[in-house]
C-alpha atoms as a PDB file:
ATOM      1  CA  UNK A   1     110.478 -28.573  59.174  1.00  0.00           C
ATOM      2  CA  UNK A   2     106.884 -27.664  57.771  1.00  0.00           C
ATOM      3  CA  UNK A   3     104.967 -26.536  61.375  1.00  0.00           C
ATOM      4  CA  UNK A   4     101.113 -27.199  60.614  1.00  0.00           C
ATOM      5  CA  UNK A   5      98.119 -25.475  62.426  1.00  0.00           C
ATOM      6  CA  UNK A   6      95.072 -27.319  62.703  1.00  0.00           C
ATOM      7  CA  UNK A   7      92.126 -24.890  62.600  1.00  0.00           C
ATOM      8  CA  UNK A   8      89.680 -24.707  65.647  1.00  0.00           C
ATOM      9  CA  UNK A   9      88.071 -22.129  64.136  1.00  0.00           C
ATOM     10  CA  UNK A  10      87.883 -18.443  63.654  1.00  0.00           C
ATOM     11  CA  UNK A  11      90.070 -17.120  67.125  1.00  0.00           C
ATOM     12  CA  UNK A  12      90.513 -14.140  66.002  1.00  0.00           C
ATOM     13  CA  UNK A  13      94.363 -13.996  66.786  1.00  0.00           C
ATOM     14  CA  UNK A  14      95.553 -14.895  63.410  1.00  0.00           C
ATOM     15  CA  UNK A  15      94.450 -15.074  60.125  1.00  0.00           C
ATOM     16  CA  UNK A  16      93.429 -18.526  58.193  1.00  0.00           C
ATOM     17  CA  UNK A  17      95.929 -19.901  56.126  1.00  0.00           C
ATOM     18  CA  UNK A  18      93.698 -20.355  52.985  1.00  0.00           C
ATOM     19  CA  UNK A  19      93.469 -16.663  52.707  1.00  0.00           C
ATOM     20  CA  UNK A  20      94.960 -15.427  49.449  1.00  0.00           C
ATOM     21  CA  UNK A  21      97.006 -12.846  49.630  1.00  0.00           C
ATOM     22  CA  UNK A  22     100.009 -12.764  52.226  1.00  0.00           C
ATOM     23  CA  UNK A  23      98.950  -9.282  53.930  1.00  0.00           C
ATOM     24  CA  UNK A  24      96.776 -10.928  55.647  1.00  0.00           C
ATOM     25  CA  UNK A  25      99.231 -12.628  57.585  1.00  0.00           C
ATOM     26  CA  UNK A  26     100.954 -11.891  60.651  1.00  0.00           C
ATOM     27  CA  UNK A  27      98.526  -8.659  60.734  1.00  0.00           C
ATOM     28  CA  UNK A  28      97.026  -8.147  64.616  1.00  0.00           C
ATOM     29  CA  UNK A  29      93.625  -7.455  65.341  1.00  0.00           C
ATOM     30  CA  UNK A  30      92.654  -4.009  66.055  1.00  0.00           C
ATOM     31  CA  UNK A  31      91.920  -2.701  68.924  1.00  0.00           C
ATOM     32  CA  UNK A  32      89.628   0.318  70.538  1.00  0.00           C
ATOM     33  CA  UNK A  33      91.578   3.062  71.717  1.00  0.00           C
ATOM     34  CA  UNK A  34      90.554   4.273  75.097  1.00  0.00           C
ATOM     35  CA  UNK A  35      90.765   7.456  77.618  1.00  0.00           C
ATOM     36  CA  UNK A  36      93.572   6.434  79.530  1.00  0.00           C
ATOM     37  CA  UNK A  37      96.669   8.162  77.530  1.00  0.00           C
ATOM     38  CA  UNK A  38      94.493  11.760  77.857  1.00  0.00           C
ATOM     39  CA  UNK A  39      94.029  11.256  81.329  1.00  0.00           C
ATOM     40  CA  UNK A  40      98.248  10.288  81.610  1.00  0.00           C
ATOM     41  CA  UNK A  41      98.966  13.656  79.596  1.00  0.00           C
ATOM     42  CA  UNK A  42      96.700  15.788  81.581  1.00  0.00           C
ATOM     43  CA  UNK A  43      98.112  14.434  85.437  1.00  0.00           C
ATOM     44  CA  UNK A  44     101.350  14.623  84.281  1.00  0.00           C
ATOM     45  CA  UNK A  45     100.631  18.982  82.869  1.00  0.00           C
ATOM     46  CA  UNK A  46      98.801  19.648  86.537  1.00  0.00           C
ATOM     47  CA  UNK A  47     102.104  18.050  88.170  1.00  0.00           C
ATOM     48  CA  UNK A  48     104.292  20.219  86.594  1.00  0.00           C
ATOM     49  CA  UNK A  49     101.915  23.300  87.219  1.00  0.00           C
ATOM     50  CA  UNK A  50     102.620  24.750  83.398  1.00  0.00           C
ATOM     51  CA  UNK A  51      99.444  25.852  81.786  1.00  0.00           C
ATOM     52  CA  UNK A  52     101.108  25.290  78.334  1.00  0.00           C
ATOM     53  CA  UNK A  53     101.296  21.552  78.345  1.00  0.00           C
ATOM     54  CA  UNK A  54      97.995  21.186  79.638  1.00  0.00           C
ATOM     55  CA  UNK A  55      96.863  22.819  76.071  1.00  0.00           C
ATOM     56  CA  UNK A  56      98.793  20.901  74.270  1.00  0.00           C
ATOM     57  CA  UNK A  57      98.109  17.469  76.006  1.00  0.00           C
ATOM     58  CA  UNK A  58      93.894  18.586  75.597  1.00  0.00           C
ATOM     59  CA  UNK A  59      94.847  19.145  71.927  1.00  0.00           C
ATOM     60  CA  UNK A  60      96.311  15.989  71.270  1.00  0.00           C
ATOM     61  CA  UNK A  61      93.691  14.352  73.179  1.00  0.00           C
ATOM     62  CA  UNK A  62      90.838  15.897  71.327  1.00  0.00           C
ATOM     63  CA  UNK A  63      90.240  13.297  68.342  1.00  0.00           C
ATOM     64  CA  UNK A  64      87.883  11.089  70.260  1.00  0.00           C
ATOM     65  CA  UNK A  65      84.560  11.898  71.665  1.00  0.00           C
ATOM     66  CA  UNK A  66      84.700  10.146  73.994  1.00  0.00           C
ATOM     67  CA  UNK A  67      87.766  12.125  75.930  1.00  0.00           C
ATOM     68  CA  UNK A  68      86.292  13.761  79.300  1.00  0.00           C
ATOM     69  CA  UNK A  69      86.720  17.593  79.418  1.00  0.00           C
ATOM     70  CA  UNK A  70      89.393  18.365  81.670  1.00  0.00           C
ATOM     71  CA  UNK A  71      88.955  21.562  84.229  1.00  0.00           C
ATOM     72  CA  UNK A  72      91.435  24.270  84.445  1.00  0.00           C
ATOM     73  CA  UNK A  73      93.598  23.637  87.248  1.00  0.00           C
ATOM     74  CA  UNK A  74      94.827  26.969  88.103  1.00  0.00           C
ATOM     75  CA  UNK A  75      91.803  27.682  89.709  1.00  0.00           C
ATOM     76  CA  UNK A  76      92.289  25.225  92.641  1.00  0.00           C
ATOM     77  CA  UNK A  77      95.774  24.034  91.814  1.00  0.00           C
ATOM     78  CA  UNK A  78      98.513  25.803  94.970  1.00  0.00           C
ATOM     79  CA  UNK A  79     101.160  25.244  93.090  1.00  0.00           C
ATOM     80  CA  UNK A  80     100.266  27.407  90.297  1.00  0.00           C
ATOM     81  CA  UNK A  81      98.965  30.142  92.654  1.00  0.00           C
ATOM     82  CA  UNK A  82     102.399  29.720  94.033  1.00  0.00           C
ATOM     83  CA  UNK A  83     103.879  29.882  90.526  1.00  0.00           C
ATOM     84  CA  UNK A  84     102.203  32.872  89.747  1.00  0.00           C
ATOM     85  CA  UNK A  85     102.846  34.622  93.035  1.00  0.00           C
ATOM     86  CA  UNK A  86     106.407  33.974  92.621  1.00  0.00           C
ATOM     87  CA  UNK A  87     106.051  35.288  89.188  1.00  0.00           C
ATOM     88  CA  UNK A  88     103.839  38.236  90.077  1.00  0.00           C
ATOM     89  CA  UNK A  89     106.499  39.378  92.779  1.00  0.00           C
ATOM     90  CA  UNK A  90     109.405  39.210  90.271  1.00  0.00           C
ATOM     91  CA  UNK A  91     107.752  41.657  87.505  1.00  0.00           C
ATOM     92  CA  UNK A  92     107.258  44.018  89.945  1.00  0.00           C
ATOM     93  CA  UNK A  93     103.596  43.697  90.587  1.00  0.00           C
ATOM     94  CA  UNK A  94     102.350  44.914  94.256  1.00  0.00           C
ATOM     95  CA  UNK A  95     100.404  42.511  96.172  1.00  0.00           C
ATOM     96  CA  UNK A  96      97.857  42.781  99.091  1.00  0.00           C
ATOM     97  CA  UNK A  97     100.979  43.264 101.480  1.00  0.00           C
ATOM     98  CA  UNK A  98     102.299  46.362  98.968  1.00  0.00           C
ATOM     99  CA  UNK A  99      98.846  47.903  99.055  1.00  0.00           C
ATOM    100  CA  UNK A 100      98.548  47.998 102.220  1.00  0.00           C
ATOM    101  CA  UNK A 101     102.587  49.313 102.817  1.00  0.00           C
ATOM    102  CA  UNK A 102     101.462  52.338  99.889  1.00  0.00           C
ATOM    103  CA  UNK A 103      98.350  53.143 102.060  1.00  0.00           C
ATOM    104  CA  UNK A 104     100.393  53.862 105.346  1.00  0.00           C
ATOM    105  CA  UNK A 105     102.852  56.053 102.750  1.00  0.00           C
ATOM    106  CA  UNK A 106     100.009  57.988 101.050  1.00  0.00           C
ATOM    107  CA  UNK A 107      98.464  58.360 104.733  1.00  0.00           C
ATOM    108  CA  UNK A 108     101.407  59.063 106.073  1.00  0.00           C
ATOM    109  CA  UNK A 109     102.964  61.703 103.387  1.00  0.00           C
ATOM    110  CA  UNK A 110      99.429  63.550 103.637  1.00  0.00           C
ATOM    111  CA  UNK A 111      99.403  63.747 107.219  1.00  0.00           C
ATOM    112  CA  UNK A 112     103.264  65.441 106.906  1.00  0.00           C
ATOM    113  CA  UNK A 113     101.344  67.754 104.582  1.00  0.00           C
ATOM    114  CA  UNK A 114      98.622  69.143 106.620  1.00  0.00           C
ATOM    115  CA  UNK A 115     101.657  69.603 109.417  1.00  0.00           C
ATOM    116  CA  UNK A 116     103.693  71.693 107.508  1.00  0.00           C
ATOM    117  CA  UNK A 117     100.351  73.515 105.713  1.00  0.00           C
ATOM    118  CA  UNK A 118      99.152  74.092 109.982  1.00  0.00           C
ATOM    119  CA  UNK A 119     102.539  75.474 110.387  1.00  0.00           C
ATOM    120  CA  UNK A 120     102.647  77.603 107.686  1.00  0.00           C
ATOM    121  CA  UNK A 121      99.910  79.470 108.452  1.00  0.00           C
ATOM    122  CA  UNK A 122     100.434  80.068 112.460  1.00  0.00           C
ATOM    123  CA  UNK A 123     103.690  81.436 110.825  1.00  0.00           C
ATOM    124  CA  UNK A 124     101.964  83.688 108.664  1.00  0.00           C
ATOM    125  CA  UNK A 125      99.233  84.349 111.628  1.00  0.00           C
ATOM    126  CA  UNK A 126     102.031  85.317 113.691  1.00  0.00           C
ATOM    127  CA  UNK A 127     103.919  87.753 110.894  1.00  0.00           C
ATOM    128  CA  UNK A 128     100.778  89.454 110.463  1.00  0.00           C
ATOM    129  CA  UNK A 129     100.255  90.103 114.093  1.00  0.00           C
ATOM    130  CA  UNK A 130     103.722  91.201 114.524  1.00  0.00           C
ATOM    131  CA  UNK A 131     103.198  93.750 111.723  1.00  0.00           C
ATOM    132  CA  UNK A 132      99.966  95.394 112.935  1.00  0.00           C
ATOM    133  CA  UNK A 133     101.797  95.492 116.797  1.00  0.00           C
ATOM    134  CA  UNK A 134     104.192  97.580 114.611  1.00  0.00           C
ATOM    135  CA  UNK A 135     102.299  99.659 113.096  1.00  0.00           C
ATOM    136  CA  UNK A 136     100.293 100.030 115.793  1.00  0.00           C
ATOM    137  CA  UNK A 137     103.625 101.165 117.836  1.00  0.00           C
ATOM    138  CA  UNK A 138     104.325 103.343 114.711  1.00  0.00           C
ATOM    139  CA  UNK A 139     101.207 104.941 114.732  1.00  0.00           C
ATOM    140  CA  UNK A 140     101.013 106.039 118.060  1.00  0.00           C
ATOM    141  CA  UNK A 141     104.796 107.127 117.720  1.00  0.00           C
ATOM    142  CA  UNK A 142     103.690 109.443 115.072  1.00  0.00           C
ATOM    143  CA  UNK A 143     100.748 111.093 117.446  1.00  0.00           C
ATOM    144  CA  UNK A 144     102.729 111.311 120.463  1.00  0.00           C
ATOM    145  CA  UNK A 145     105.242 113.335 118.338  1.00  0.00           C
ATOM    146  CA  UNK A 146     102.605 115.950 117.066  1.00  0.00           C
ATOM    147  CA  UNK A 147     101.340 116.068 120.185  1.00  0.00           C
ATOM    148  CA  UNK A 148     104.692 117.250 121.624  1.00  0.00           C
ATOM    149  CA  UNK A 149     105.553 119.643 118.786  1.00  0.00           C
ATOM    150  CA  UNK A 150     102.499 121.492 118.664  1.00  0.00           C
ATOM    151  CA  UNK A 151     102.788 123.233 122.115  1.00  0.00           C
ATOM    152  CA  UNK A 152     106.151 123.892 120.651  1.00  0.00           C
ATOM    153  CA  UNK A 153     104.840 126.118 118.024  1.00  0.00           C
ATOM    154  CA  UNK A 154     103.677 129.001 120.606  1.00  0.00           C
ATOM    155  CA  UNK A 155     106.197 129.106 122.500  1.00  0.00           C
ATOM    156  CA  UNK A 156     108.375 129.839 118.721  1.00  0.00           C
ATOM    157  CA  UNK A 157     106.444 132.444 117.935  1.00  0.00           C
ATOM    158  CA  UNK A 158     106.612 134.325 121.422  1.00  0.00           C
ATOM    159  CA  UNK A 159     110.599 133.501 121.116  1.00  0.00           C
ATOM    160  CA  UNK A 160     110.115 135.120 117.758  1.00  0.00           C
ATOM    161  CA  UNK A 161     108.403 137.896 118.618  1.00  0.00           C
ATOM    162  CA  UNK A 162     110.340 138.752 121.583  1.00  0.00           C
ATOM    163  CA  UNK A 163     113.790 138.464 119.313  1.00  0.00           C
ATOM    164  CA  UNK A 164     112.221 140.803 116.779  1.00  0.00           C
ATOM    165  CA  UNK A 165     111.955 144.599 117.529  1.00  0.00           C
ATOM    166  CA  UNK A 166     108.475 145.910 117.866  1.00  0.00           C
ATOM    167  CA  UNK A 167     108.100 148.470 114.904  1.00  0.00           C
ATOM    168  CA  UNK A 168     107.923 151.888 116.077  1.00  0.00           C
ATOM    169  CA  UNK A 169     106.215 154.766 115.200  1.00  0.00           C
ATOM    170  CA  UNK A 170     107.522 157.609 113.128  1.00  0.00           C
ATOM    171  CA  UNK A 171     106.499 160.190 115.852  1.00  0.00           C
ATOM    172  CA  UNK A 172     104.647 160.046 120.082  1.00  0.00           C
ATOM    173  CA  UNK A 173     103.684 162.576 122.096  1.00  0.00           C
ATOM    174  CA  UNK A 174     106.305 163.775 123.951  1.00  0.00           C
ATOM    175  CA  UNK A 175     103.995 163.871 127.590  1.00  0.00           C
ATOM    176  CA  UNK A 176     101.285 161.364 126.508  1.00  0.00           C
ATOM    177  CA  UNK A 177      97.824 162.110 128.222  1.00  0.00           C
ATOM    178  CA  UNK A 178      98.702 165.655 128.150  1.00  0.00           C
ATOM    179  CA  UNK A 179      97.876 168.357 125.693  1.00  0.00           C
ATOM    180  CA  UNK A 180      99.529 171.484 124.742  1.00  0.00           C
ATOM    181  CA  UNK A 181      98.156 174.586 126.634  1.00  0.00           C
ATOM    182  CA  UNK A 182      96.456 177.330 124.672  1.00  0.00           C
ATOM    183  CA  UNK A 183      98.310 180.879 124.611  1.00  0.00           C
ATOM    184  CA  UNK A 184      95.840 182.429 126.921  1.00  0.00           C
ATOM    185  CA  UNK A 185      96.677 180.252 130.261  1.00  0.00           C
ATOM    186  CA  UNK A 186     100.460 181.302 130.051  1.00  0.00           C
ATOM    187  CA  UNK A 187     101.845 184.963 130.096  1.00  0.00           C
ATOM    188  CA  UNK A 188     104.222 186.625 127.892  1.00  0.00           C
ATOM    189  CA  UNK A 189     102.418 185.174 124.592  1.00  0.00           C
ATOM    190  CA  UNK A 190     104.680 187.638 122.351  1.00  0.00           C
ATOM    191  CA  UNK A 191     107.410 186.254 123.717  1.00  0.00           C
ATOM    192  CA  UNK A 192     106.877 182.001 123.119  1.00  0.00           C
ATOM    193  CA  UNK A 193     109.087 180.657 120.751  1.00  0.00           C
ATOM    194  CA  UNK A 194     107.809 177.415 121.214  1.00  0.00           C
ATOM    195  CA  UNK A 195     104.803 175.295 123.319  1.00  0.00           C
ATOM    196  CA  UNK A 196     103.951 174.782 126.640  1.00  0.00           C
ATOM    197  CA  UNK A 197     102.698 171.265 127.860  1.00  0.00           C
ATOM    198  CA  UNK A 198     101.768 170.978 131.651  1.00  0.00           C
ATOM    199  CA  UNK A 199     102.125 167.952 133.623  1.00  0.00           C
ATOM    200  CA  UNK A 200     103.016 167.259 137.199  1.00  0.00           C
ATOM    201  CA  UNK A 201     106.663 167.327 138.013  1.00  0.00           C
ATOM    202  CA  UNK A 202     108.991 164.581 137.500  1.00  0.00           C
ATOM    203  CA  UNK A 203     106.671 163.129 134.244  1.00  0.00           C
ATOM    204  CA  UNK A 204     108.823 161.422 132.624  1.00  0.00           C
ATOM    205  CA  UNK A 205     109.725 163.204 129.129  1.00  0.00           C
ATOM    206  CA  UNK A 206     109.975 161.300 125.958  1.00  0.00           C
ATOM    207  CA  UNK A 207     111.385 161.884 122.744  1.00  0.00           C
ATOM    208  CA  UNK A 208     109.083 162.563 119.649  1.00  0.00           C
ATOM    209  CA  UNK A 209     111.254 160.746 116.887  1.00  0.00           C
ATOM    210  CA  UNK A 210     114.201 159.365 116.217  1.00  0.00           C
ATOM    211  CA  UNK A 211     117.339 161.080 116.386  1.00  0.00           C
ATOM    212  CA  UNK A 212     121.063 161.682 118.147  1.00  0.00           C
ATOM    213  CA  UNK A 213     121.542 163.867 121.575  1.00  0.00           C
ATOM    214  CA  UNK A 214     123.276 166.718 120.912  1.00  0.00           C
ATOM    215  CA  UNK A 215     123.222 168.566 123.478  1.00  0.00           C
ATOM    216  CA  UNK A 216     122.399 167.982 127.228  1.00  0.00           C
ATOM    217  CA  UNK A 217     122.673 170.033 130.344  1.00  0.00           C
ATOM    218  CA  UNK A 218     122.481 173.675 131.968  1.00  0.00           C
ATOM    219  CA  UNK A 219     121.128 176.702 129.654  1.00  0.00           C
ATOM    220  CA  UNK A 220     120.215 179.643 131.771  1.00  0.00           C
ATOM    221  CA  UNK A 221     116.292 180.735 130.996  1.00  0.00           C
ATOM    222  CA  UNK A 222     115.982 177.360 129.416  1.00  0.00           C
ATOM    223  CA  UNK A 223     116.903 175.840 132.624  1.00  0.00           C
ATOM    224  CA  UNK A 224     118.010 171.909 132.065  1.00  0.00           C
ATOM    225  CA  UNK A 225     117.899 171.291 128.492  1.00  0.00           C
ATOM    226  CA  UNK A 226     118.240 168.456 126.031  1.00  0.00           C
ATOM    227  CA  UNK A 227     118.707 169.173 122.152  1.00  0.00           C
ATOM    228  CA  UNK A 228     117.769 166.124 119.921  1.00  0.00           C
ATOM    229  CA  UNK A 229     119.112 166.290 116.346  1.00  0.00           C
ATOM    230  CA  UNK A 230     117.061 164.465 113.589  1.00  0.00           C
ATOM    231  CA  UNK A 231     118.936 163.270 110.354  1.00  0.00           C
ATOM    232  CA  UNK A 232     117.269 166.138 108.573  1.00  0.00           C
ATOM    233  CA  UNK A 233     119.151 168.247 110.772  1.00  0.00           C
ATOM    234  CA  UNK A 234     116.194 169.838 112.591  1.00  0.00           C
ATOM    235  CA  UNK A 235     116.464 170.330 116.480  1.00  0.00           C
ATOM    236  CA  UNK A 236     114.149 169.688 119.032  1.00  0.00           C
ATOM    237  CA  UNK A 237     114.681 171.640 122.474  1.00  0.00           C
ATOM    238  CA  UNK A 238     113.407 170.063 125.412  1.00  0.00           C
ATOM    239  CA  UNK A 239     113.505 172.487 128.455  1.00  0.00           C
ATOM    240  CA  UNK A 240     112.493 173.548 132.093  1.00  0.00           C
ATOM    241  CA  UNK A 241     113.799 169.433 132.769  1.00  0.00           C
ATOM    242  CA  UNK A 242     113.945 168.630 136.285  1.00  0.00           C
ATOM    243  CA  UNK A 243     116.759 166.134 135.237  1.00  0.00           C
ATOM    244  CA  UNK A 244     118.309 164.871 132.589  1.00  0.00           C
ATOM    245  CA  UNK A 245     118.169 161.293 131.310  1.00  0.00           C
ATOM    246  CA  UNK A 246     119.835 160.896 128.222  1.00  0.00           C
ATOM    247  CA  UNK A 247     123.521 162.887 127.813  1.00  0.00           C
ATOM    248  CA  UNK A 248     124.169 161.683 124.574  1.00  0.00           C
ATOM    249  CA  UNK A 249     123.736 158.784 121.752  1.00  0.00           C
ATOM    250  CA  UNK A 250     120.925 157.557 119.650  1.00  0.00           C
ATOM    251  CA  UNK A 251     117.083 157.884 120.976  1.00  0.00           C
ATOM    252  CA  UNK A 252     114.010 156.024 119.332  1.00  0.00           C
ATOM    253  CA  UNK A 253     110.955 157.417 119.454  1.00  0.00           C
ATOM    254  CA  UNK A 254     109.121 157.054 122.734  1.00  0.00           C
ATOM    255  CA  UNK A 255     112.545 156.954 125.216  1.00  0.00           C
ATOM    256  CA  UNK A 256     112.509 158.722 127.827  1.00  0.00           C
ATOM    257  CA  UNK A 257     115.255 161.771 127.924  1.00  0.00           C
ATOM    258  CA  UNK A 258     114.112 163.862 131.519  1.00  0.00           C
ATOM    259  CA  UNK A 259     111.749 164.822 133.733  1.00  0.00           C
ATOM    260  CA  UNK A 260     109.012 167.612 134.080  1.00  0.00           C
ATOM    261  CA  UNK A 261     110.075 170.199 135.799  1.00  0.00           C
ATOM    262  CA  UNK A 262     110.544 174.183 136.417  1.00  0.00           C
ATOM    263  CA  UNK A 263     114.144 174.722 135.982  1.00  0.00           C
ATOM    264  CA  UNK A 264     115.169 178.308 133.651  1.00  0.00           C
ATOM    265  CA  UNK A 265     113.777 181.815 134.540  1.00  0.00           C
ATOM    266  CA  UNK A 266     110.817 181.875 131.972  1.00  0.00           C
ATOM    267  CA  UNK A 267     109.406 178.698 133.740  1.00  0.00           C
ATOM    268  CA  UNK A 268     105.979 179.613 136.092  1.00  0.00           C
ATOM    269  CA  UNK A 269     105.494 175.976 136.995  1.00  0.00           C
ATOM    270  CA  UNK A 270     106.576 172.501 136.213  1.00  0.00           C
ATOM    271  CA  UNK A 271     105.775 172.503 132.177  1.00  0.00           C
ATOM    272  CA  UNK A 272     107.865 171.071 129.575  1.00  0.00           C
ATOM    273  CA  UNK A 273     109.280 173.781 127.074  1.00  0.00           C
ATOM    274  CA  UNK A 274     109.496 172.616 123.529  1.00  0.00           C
ATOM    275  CA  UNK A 275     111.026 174.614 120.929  1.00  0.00           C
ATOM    276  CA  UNK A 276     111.256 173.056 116.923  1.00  0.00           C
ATOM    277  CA  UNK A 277     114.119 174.785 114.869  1.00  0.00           C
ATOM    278  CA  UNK A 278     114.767 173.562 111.274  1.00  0.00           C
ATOM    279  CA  UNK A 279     118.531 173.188 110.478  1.00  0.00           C
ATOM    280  CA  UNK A 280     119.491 174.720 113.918  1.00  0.00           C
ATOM    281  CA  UNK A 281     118.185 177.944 113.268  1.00  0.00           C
ATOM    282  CA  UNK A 282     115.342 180.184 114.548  1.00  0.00           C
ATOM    283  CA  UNK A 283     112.401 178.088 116.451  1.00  0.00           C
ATOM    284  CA  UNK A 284     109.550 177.630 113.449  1.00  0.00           C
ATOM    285  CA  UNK A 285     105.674 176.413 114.636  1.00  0.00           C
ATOM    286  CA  UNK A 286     105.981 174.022 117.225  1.00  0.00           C
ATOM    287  CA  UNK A 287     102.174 173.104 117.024  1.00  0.00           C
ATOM    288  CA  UNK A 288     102.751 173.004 112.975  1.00  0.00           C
ATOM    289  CA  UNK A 289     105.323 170.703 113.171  1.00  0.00           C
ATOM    290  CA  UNK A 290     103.424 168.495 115.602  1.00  0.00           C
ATOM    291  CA  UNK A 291     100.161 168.095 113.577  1.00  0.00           C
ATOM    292  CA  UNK A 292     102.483 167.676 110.490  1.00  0.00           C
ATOM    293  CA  UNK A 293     104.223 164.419 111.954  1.00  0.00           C
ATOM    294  CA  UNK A 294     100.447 162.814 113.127  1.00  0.00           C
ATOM    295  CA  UNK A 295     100.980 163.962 116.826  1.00  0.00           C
ATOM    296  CA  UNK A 296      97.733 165.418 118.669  1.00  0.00           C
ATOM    297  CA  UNK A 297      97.857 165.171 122.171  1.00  0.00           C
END
């Protein structure tokens, strides 16, 4: 069955039949595209807080003019500050709460530092004071010990001295102070073998050198003697002794052998007899011999 349309005129929905060509028919009307899909996209990318379909959505919204611009919601949007928080935290990133927990470590680690710097040096403050209190004991250690061994050095030397035997002289006066007397002031001049030295009696009598006793005792005219042998063999005769000293042994010069006296029958007075005979044979110059050995008095 034929279905008829009677024409009320130009509607608009379809197309007259007496157009023709047949791609006319069936064909509807065109119509204005508006805002409302861009709008869809663009709630549906700030729901789903990703940036990247928010692009993409603007992109594909972009052929009109007429599309409103769209603001970037990660700006104002909290679920993409949340979004990138949570991804901020899981690369790593430090946040306001970090800062703040590396400030109390930097402060912390620097205040350790300027501890263990303040202890460091009252250490080395007190190993320098306890080396100057040592050297300071050294020091004095030292001076008190110089101190004590210089008194020390005195008394040494006296020690010394005292060990070591006084040198002695080649030849002393056998009466020293007194002087031989002159040939005049005794008799029987032809007759002196020897000298005559006055003193008072009981002076002691020393010997002139060094030499060995010999002889010591009684010898008629010579009264108490004492012979005194050098080691050239010369004898000294010491006579008209009061006593005798030495009987025998080694005599230095200076000892004393007797005493002044007036023993023997050719003695006038206390007087010490002395008689010099080289080799033990006749009495030479007594006086001679005297000056020859640097005695004078």
């Amino acid at each position: 069955m034929a279905l008829t349309h009677t024409p009320h005129g130009n509607s608009g929905l379809l197309d007259h039949p007496d157009a023709p060509d047949d791609t006319a028919r069936h064909r509807l009307p065109k119509q204005t595209r508006t805002s409302a899909p861009v709008l869809g996209v663009t709630a549906m990318a700030a729901a789903l807080g990703a940036t990247g379909f928010t692009a993409t959505a603007a992109a594909a919204a972009a052929p009109t003019s007429a599309a409103p611009a769209v603001s970037a919601p990660d700006q104002a949007d909290p679920g993409l500050a949340l979004a990138a928080r949570i991804q901020q935290q899981a690369d790593g990133a430090p946040g306001a709460e970090d800062g703040e927990d590396a400030d109390q470590l930097t402060a912390g680690q620097g205040a350790a530092h300027q501890e263990s710097a303040r202890q460091e040096a009252a250490r080395l403050a007190a190993a320098q004071e306890a080396a100057a209190k040592r050297a300071a004991q050294q020091a004095a250690a030292t001076e008190q010990a110089t101190r004590t061994e210089q008194p020390a050095a005195p008394a040494e030397a006296s020690e010394a001295a005292m060990a070591a035997p006084a040198e002695q002289p080649a030849a002393v006066s056998p009466l020293p102070g007194y002087t031989v007397d002159t040939p005049a002031a005794t008799p029987w001049v032809q007759l002196r073998t020897g000298v005559e030295i006055s003193a008072p009696a009981h002076t002691p009598v020393r010997a002139i050198t060094a030499g060995a006793v010999s002889s010591a005792g009684w010898s008629g005219r010579y009264g108490y003697r004492v012979i005194q042998t050098l080691p050239d063999g010369t004898e000294l005769w010491y006579c008209h002794l009061a006593s005798i000293s030495a009987t025998g042994g080694e005599l230095a010069p200076g000892a004393v052998l007797g005493q002044v006296g007036a023993t023997g029958s050719r003695a006038t007075g206390p007087r010490l007899h002395l008689e010099v005979r080289p080799g033990g044979g006749a009495p030479d110059d007594a006086l001679a011999w005297l000056q020859a050995h640097g005695v004078t008095d």
